[in-house]
PDB file of N, CA and C in Angstrom:
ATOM      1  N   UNK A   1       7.737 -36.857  23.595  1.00  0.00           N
ATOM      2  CA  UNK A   1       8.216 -35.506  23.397  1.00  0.00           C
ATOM      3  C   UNK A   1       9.039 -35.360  22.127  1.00  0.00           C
ATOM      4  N   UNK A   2       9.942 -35.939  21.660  1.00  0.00           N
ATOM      5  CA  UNK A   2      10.839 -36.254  20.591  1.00  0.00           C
ATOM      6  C   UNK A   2       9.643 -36.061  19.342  1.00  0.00           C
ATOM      7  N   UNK A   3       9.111 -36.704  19.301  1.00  0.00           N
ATOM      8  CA  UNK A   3       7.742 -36.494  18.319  1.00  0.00           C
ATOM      9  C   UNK A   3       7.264 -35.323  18.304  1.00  0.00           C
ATOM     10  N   UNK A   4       6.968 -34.682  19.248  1.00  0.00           N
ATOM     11  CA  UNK A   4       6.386 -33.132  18.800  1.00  0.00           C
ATOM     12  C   UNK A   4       7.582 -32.442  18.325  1.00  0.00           C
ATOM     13  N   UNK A   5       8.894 -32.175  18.567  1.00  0.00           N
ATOM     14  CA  UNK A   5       9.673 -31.415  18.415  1.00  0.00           C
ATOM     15  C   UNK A   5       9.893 -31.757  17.156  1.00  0.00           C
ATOM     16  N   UNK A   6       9.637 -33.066  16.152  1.00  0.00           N
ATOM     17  CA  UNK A   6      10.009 -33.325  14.801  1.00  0.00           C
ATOM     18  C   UNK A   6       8.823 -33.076  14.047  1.00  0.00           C
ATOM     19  N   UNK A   7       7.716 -32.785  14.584  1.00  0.00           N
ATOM     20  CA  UNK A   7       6.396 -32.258  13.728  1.00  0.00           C
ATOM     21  C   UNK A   7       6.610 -30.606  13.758  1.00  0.00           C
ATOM     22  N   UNK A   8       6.848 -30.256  14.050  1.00  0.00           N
ATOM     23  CA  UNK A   8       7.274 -28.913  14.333  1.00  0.00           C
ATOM     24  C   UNK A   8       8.590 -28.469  13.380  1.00  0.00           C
ATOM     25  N   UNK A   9       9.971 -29.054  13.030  1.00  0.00           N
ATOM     26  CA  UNK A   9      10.342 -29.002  11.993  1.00  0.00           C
ATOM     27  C   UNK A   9      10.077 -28.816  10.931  1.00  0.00           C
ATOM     28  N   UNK A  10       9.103 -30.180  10.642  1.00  0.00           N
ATOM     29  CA  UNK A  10       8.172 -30.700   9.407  1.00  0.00           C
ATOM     30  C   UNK A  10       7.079 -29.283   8.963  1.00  0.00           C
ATOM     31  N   UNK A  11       6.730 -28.632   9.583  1.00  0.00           N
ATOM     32  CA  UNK A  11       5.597 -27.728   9.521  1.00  0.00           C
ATOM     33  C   UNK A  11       6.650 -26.070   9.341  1.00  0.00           C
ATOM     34  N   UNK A  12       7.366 -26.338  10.056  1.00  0.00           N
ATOM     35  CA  UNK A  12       8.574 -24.860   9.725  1.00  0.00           C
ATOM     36  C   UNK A  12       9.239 -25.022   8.221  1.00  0.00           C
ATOM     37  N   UNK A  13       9.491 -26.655   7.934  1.00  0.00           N
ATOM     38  CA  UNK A  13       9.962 -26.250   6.356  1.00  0.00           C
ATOM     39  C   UNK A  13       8.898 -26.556   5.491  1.00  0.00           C
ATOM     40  N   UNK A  14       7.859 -26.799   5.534  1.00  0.00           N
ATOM     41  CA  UNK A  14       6.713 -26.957   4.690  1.00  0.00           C
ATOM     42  C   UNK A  14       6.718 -25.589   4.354  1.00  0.00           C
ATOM     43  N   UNK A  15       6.155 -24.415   5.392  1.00  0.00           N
ATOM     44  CA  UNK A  15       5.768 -23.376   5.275  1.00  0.00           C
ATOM     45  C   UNK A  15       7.109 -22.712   4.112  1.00  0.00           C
ATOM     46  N   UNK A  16       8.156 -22.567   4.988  1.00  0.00           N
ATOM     47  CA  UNK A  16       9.022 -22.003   4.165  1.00  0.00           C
ATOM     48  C   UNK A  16       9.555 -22.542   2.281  1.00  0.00           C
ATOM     49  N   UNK A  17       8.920 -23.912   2.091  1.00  0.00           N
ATOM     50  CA  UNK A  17       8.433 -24.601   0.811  1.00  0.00           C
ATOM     51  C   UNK A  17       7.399 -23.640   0.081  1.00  0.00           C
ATOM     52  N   UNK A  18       6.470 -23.239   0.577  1.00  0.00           N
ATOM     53  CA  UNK A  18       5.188 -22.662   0.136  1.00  0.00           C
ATOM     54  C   UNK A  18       5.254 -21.221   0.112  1.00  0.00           C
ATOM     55  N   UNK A  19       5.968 -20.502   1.001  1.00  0.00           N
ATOM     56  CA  UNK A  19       6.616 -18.742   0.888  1.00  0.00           C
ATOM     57  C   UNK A  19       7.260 -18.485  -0.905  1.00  0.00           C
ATOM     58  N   UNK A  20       8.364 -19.831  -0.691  1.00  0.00           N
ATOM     59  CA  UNK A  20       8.825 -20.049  -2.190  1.00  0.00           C
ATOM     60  C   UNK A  20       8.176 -19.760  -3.441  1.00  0.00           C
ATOM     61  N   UNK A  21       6.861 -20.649  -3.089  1.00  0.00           N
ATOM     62  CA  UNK A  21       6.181 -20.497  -4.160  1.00  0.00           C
ATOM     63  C   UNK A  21       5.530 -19.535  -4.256  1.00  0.00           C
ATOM     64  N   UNK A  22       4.836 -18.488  -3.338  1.00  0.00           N
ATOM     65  CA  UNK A  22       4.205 -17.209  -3.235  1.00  0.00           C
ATOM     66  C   UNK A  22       5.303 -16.185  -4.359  1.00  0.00           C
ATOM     67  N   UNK A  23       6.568 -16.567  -3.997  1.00  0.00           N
ATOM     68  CA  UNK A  23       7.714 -14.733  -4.117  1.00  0.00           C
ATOM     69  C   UNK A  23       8.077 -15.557  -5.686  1.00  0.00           C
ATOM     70  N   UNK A  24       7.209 -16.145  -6.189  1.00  0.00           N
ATOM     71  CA  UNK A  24       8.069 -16.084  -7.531  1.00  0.00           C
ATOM     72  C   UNK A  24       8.232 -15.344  -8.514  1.00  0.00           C
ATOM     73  N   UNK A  25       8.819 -15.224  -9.282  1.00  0.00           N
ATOM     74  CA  UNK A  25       8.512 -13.746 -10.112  1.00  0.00           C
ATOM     75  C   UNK A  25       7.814 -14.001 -11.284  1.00  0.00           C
ATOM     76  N   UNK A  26       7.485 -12.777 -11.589  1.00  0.00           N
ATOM     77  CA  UNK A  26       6.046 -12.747 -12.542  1.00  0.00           C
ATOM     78  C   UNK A  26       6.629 -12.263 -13.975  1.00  0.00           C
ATOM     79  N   UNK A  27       5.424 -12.623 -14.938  1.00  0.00           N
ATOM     80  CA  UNK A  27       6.267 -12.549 -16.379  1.00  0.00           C
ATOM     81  C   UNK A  27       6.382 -10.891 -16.734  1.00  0.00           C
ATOM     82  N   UNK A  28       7.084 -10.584 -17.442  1.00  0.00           N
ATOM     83  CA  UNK A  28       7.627  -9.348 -17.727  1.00  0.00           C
ATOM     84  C   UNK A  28       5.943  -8.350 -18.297  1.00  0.00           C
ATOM     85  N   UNK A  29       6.251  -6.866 -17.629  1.00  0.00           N
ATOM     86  CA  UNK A  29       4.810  -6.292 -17.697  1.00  0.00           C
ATOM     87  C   UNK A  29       4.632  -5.600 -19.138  1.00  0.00           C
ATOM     88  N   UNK A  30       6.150  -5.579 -20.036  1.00  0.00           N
ATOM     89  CA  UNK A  30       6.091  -4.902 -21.242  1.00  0.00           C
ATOM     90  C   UNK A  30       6.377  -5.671 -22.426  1.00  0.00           C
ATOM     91  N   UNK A  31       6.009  -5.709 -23.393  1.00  0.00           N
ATOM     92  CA  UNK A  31       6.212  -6.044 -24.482  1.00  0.00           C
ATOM     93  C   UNK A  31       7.481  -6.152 -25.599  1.00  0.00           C
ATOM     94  N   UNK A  32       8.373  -6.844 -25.935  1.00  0.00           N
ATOM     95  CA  UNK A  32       9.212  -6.969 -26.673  1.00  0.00           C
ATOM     96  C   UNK A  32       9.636  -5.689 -27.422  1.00  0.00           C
ATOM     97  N   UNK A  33      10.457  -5.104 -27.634  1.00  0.00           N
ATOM     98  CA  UNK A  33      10.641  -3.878 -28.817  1.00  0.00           C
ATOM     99  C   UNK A  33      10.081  -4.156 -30.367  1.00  0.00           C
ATOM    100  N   UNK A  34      10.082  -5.575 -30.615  1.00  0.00           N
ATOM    101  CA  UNK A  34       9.973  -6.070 -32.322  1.00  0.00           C
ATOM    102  C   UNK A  34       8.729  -6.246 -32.138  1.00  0.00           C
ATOM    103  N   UNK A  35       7.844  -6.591 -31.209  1.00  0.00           N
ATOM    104  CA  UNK A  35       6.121  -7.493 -30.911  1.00  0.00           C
ATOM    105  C   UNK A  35       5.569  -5.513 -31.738  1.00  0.00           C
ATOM    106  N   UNK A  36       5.584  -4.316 -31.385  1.00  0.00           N
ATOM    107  CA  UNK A  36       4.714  -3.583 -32.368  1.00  0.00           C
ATOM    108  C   UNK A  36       4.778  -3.259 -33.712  1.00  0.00           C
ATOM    109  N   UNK A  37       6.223  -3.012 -33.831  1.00  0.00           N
ATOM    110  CA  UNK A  37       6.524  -2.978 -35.646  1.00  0.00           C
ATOM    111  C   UNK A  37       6.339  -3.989 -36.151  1.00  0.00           C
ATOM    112  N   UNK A  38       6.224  -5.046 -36.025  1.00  0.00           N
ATOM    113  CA  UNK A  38       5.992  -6.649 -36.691  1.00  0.00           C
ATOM    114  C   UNK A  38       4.445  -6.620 -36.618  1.00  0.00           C
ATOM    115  N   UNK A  39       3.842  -6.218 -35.361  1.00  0.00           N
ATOM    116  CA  UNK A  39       2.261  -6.150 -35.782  1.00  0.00           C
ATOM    117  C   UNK A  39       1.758  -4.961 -36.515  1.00  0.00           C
ATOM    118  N   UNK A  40       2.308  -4.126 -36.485  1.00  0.00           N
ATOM    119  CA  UNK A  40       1.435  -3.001 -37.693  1.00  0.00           C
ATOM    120  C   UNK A  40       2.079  -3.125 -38.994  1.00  0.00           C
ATOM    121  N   UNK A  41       3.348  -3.973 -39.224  1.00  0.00           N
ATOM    122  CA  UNK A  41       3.640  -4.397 -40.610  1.00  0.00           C
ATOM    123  C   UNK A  41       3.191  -5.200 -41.014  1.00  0.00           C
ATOM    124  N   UNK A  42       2.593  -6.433 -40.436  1.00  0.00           N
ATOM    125  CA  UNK A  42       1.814  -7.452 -41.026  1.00  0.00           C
ATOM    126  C   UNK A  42       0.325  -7.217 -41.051  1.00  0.00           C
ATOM    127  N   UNK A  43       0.050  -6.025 -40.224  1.00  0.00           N
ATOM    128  CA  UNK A  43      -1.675  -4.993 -40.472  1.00  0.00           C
ATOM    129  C   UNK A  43      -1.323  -4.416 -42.359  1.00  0.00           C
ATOM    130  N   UNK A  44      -0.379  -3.665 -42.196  1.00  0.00           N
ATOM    131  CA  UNK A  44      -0.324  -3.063 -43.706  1.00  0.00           C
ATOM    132  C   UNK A  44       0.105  -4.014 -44.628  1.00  0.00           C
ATOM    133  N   UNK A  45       0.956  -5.241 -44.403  1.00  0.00           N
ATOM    134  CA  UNK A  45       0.983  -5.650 -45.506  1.00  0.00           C
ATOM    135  C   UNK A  45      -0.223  -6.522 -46.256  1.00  0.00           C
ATOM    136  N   UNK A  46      -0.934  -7.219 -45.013  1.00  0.00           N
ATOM    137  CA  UNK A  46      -2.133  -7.906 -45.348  1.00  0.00           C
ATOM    138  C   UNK A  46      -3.338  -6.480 -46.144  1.00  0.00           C
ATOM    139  N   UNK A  47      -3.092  -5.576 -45.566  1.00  0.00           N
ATOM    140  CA  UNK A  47      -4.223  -4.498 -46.250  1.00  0.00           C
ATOM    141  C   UNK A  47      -3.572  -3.967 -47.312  1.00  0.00           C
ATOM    142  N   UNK A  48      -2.400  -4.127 -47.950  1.00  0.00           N
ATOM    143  CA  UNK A  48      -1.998  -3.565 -49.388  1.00  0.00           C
ATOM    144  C   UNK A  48      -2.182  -4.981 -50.425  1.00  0.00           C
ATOM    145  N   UNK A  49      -1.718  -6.218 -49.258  1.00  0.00           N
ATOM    146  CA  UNK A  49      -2.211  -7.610 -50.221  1.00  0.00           C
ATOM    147  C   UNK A  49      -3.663  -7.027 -51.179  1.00  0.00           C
ATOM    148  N   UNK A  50      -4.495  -7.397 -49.776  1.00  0.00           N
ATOM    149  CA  UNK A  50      -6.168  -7.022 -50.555  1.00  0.00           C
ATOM    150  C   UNK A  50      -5.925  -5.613 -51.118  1.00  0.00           C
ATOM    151  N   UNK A  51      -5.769  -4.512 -51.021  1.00  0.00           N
ATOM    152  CA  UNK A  51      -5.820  -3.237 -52.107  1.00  0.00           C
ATOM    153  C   UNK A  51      -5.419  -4.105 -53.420  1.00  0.00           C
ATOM    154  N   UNK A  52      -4.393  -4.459 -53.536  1.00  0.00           N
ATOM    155  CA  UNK A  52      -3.402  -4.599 -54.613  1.00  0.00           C
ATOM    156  C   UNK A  52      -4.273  -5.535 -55.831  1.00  0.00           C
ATOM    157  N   UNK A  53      -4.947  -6.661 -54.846  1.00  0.00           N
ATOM    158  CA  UNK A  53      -5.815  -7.796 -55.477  1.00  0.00           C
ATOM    159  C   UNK A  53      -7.424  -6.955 -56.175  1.00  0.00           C
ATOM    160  N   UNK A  54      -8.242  -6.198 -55.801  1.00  0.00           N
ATOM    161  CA  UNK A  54      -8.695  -5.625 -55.853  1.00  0.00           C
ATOM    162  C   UNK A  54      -8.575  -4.894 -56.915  1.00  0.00           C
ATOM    163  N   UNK A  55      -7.116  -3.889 -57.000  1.00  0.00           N
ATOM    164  CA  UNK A  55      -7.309  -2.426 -57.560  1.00  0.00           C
ATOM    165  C   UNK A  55      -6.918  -3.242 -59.060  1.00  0.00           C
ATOM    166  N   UNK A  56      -5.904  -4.444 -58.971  1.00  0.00           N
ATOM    167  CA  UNK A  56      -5.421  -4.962 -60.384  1.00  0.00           C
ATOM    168  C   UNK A  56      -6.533  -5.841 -61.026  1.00  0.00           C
ATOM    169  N   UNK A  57      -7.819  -5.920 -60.344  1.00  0.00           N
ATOM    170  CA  UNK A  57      -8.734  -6.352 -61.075  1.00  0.00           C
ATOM    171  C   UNK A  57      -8.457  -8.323 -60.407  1.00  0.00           C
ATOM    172  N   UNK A  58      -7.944  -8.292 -59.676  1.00  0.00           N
ATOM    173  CA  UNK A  58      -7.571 -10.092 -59.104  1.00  0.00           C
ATOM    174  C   UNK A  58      -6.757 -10.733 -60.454  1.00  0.00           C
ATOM    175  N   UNK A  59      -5.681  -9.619 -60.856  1.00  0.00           N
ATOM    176  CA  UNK A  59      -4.497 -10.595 -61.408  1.00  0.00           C
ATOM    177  C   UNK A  59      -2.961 -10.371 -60.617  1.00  0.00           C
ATOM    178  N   UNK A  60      -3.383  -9.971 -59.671  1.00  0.00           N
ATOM    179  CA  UNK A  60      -1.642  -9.433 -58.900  1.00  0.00           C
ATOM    180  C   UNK A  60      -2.075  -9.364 -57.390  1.00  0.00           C
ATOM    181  N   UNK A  61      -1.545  -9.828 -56.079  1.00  0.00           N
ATOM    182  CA  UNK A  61       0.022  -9.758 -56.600  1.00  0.00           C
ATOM    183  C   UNK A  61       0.239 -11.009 -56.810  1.00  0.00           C
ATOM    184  N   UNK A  62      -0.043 -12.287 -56.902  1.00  0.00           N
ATOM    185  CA  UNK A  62       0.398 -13.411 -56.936  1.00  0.00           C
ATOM    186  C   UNK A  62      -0.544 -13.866 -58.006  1.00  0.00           C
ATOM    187  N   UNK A  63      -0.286 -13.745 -59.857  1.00  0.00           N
ATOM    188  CA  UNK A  63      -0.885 -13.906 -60.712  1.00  0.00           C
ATOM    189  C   UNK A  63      -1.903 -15.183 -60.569  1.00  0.00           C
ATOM    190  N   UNK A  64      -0.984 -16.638 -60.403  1.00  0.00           N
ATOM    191  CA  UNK A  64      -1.700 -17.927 -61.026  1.00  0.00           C
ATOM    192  C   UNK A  64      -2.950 -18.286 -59.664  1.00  0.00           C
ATOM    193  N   UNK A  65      -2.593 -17.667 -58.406  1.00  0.00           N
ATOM    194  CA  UNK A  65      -3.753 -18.350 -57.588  1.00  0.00           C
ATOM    195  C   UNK A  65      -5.166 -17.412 -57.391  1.00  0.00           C
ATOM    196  N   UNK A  66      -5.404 -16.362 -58.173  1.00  0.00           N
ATOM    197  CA  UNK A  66      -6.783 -16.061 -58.593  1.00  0.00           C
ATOM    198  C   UNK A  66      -7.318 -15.747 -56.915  1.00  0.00           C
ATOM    199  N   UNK A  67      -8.068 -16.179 -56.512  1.00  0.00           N
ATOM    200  CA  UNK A  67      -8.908 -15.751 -55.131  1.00  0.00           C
ATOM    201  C   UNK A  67      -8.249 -15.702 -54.001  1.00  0.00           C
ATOM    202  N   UNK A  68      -7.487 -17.275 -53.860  1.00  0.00           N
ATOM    203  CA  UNK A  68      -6.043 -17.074 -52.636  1.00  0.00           C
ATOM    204  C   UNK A  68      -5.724 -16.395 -52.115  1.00  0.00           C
ATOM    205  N   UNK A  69      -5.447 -15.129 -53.333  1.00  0.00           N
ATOM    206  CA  UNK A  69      -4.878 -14.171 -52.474  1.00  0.00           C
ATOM    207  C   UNK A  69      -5.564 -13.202 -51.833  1.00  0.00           C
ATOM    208  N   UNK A  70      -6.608 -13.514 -51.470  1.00  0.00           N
ATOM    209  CA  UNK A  70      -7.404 -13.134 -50.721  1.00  0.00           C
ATOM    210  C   UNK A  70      -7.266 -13.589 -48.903  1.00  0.00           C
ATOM    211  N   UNK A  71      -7.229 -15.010 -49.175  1.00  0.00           N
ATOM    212  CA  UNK A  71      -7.007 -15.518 -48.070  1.00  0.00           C
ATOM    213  C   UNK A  71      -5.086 -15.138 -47.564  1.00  0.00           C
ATOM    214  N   UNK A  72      -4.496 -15.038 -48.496  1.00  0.00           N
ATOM    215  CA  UNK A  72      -3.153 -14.954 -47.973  1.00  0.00           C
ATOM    216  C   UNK A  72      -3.064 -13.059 -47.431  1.00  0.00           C
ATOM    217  N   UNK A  73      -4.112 -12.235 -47.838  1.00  0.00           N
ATOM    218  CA  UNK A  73      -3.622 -10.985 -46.933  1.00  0.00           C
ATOM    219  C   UNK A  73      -4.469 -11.261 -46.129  1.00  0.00           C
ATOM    220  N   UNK A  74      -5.254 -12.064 -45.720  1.00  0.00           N
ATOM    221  CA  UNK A  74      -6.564 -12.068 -44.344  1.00  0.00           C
ATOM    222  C   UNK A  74      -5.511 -12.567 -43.663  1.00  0.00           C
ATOM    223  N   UNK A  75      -4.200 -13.600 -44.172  1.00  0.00           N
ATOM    224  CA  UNK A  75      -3.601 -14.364 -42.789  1.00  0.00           C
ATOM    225  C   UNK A  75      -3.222 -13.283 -42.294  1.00  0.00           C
ATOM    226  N   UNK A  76      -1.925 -12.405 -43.738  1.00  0.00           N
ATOM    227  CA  UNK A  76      -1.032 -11.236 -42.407  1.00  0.00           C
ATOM    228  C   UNK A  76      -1.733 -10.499 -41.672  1.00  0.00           C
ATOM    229  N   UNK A  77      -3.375 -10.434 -41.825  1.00  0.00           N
ATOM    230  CA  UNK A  77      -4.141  -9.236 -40.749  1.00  0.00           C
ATOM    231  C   UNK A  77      -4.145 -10.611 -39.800  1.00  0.00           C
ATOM    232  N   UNK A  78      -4.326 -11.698 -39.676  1.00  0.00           N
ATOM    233  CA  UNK A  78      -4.544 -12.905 -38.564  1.00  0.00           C
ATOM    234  C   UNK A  78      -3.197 -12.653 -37.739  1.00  0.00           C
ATOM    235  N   UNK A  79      -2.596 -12.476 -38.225  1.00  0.00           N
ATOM    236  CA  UNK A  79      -0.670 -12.521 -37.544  1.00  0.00           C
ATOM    237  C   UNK A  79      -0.871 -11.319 -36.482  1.00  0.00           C
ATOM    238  N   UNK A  80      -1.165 -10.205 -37.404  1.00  0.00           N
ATOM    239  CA  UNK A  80      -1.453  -9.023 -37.035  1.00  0.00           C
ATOM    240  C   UNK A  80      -2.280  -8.976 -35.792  1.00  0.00           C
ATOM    241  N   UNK A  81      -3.374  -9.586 -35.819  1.00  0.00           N
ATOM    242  CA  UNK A  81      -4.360  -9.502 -34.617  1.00  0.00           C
ATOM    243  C   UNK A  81      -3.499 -10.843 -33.413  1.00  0.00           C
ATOM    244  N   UNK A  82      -3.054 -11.488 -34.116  1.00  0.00           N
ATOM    245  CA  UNK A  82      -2.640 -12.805 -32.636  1.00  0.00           C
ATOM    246  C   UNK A  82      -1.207 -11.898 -31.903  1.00  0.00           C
ATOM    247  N   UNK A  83      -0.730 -11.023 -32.963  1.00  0.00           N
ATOM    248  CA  UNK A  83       0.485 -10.338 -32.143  1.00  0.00           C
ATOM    249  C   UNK A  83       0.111  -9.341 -30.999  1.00  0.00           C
ATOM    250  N   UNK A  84      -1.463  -8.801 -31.537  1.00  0.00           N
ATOM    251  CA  UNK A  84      -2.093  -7.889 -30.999  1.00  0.00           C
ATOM    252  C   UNK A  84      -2.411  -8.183 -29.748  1.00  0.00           C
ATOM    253  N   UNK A  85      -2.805  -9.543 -29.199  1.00  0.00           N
ATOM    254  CA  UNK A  85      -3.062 -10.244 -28.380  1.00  0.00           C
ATOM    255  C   UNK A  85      -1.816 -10.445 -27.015  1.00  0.00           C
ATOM    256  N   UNK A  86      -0.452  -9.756 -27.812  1.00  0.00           N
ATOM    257  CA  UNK A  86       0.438 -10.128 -26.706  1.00  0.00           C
ATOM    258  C   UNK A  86       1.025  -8.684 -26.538  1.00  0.00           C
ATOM    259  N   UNK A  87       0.398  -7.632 -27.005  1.00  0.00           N
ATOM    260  CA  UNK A  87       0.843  -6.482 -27.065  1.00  0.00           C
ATOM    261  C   UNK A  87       0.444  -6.156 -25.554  1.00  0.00           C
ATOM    262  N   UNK A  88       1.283  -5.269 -24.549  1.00  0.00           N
ATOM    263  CA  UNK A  88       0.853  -4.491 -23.628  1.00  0.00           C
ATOM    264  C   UNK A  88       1.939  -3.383 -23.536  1.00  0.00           C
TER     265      UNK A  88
END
């Protein structure tokens, strides 16, 4: 008898172990205040990069690296889209 009454413990705090883990709380449903102005500023700055490279004929804005700067406004639209990703 002693034996059932200690399996029966065992199974009352298991359960109440596992309730625990059900009620935990969940990650926040809104987005940071800085996560949208930081993503539509790094949308425009990557799209004035390329205007800028473009309209000056590919000597500005960053004279000596010639094509680069091509790739350096594709990153801020990359920033732009991975921030986009955590936006809700």
């Amino acid at each position: 008898m002693p034996k059932s009454k200690l399996r029966k413990k065992v199974i009352e705090k298991r359960t109440h172990e596992h309730e625990d883990v059900i009620h935990a709380p969940h990650a926040p449903l809104e987005s940071p205040a800085w996560l949208a102005p930081t993503m539509v500023s790094a949308f425009l700055i990557g799209l004035l990069w390329i205007v800028t490279f473009y309209v000056t004929q590919t000597r500005y804005p960053i004279p000596g690296i010639g094509a680069w700067n091509m790739i350096v406004g594709f990153s801020f639209i990359g920033v732009g889209f991975s921030l986009a990703t955590k936006w809700r």
